[in-house]
Protein backbone atom coordinates (compact mmCIF):
# COMPACT_ATOMS: atom_id res chain seq x y z
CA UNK A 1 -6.48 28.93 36.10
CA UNK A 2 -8.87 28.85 33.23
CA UNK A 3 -9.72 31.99 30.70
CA UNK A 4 -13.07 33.04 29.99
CA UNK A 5 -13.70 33.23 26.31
CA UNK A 6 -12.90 36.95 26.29
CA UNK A 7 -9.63 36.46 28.24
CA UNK A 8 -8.59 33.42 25.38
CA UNK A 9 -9.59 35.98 22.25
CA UNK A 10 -7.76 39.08 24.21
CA UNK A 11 -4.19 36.62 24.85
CA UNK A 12 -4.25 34.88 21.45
CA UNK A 13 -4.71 38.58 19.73
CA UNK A 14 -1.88 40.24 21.90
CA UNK A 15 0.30 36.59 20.93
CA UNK A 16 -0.24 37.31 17.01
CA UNK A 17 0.70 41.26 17.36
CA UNK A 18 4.12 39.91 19.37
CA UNK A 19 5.01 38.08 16.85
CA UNK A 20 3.67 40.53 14.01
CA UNK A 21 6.29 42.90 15.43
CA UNK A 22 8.82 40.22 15.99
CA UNK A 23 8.52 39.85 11.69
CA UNK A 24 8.18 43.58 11.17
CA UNK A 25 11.81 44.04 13.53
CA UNK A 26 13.49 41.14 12.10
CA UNK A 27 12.74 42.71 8.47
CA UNK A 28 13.79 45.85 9.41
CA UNK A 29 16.82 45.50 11.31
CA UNK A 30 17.61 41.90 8.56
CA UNK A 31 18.29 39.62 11.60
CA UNK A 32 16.18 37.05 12.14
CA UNK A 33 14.82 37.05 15.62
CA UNK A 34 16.66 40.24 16.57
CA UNK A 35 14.99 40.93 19.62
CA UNK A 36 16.36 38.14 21.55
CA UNK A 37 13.61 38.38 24.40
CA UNK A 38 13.23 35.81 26.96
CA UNK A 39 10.47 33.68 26.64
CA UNK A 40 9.75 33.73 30.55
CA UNK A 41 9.07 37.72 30.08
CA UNK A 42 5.13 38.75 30.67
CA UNK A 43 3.71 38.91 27.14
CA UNK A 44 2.72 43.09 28.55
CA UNK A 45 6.30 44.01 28.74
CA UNK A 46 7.27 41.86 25.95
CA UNK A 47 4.53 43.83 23.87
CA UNK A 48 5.42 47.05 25.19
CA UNK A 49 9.24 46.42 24.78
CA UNK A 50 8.67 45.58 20.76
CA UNK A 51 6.55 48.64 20.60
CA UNK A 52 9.37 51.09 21.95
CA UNK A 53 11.77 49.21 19.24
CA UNK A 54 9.38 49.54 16.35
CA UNK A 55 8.77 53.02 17.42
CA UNK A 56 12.33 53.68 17.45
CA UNK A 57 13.41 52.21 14.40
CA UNK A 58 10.60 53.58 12.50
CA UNK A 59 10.99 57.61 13.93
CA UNK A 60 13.56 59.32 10.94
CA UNK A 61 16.45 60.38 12.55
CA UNK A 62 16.95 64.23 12.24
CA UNK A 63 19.31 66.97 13.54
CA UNK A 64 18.24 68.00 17.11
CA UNK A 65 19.05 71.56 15.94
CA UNK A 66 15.72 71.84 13.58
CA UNK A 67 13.81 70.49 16.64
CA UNK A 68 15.53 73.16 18.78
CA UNK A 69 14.69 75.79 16.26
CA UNK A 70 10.78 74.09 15.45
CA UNK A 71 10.44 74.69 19.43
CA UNK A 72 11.01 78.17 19.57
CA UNK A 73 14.72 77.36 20.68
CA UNK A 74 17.22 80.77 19.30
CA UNK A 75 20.15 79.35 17.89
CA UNK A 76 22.32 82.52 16.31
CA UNK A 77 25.59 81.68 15.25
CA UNK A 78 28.39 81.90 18.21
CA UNK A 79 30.26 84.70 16.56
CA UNK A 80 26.50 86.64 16.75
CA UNK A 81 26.43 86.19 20.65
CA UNK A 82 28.19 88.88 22.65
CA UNK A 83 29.84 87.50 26.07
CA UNK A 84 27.16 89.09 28.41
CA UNK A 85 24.35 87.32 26.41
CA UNK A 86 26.55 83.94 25.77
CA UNK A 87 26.20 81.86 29.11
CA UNK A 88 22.33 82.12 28.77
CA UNK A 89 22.13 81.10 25.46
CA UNK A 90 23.90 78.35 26.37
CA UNK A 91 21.80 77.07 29.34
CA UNK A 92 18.83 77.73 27.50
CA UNK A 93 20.38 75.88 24.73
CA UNK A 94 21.51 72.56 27.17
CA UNK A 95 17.87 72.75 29.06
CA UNK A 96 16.04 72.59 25.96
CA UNK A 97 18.24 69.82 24.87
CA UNK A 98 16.93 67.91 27.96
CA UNK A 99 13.64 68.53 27.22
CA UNK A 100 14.08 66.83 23.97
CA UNK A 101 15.72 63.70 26.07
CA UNK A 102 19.37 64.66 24.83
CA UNK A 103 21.51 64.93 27.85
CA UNK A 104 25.19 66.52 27.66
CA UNK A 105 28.27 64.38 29.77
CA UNK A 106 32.00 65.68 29.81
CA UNK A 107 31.91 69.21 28.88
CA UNK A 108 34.20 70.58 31.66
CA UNK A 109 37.26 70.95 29.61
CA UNK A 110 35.41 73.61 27.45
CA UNK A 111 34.48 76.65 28.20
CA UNK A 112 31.39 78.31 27.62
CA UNK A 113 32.35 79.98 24.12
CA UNK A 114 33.42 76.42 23.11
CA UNK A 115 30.80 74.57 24.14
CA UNK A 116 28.08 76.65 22.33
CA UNK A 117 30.50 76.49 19.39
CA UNK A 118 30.62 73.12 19.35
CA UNK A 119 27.00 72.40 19.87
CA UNK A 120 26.09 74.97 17.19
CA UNK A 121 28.39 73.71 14.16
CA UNK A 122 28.39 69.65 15.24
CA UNK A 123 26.81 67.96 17.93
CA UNK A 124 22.98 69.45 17.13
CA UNK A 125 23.86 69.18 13.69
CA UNK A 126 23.84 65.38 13.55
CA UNK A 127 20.89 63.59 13.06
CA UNK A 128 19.35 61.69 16.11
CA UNK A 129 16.18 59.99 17.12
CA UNK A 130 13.66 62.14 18.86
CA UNK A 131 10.72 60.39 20.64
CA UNK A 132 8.43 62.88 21.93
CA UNK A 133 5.34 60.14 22.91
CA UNK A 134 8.30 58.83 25.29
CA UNK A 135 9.09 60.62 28.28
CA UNK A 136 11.46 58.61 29.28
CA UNK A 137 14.03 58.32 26.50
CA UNK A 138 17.33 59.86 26.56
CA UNK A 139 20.04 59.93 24.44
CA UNK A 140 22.92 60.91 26.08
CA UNK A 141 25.93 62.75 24.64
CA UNK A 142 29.14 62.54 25.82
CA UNK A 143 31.73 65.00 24.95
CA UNK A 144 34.50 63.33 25.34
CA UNK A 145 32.83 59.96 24.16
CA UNK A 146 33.87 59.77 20.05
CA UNK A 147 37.18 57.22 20.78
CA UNK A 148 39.22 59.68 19.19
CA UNK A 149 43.13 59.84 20.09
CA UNK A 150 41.92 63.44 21.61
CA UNK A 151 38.58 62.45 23.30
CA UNK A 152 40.32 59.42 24.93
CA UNK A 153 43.33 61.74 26.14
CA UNK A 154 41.03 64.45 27.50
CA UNK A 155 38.87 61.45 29.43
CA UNK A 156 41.85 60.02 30.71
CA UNK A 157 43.14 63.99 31.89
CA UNK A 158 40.28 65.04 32.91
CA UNK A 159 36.93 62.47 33.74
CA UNK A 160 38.31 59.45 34.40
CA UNK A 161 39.37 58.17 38.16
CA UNK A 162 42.44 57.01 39.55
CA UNK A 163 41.33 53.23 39.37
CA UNK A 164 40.82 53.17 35.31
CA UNK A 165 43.35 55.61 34.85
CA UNK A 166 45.34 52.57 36.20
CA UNK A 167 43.52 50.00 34.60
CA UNK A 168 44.12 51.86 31.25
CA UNK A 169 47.45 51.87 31.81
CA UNK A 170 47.77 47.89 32.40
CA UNK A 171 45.76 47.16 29.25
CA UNK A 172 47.73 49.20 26.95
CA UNK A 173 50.61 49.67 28.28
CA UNK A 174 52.16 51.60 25.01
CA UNK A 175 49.60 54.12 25.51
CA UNK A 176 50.66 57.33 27.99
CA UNK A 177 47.90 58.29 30.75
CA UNK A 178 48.67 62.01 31.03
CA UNK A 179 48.62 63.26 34.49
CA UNK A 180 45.45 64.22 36.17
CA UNK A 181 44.07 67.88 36.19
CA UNK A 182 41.13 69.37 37.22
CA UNK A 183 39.10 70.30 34.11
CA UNK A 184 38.60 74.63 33.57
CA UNK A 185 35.69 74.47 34.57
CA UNK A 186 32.63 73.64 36.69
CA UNK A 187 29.30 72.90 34.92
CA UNK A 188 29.09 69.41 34.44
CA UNK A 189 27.62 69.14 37.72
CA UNK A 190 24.98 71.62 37.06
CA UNK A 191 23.84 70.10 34.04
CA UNK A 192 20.38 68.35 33.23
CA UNK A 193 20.17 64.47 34.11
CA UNK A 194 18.57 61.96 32.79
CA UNK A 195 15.93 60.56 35.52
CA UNK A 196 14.27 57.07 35.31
């Protein structure tokens, strides 16, 4: 198949950004090559694909409460939201969350008091990518998902099934897998998810 002369100038200047943002990556992230793409990949995707990453790296992470608040979002303190007002807050809170591409997993142990409270002083306090010219992003935030002695004994209670409850138990054995139990409550399956 042969180019026209237009074709050759348009696929040698889409070859030099690739590897322009190859450079820029590998200087940002300080490995060399750090994209490890396949070279059988379309030079499109591969040129999107580098795109997302520089985009990424390059966005300054922030706390997803400010962009909350910048987006007319109320977030009063939990002690300043009576229980008749409290379960809307919080749904307005988690929807606007998913608008943002932040997606909450495991919150079924806590109830609705807790959950707010723990949004509210932690989890939209830390600072996170946003990438609005994105739709499809998500960052997804598992409550349960920190590693912690606590976190993994609530997964193991709670979320996690019968086969890696097992599992668990086989690869470390000097750990104890407390018995199942329903969680309190019953919102995770109500909650936003993430949609490709």
């Amino acid at each position: 198949m042969e180019f026209s002369e237009l074709e050759e100038q348009e696929y040698e200047q889409r070859r030099q950004r690739i590897e322009e943002m190859k450079e820029e990556i590998a200087r940002m992230s300080g490995i060399p090559d750090g994209t490890h793409l396949s070279p059988d990949l379309p030079d499109e995707i591969t040129d999107k694909f580098l795109q997302y990453v520089l985009d990424f790296e390059s966005q300054e992470e922030r706390p997803l409460f400010d962009a909350l608040i910048e987006s007319g979002v109320a977030l009063p303190a939990p002690e300043e939201v009576d229980d008749e007002h409290l379960n809307a807050r919080l749904w307005d809170v988690i929807l606007a969350m998913s608008l943002l591409g932040h997606y909450l997993y495991n919150t079924d142990h806590l109830g609705d008091r807790e959950l707010y409270r723990l949004l509210w002083a932690d989890t939209l306090r830390v600072p996170t990518t946003l990438m609005p010219k994105y739709p499809n992003f998500a960052c997804h935030i598992d409550l349960v998902g920190s590693g912690s002695e606590e976190d993994t004994h609530l997964y193991l209670k709670h979320y996690a099934d019968e086969e890696i409850r097992q599992q668990w138990a086989k690869d470390w054995p000097a750990d104890i897998v407390p018995q199942h139990e329903n969680p309190p409550y019953d919102r995770d399956r109500h909650l936003p998810q993430y949609m490709q």
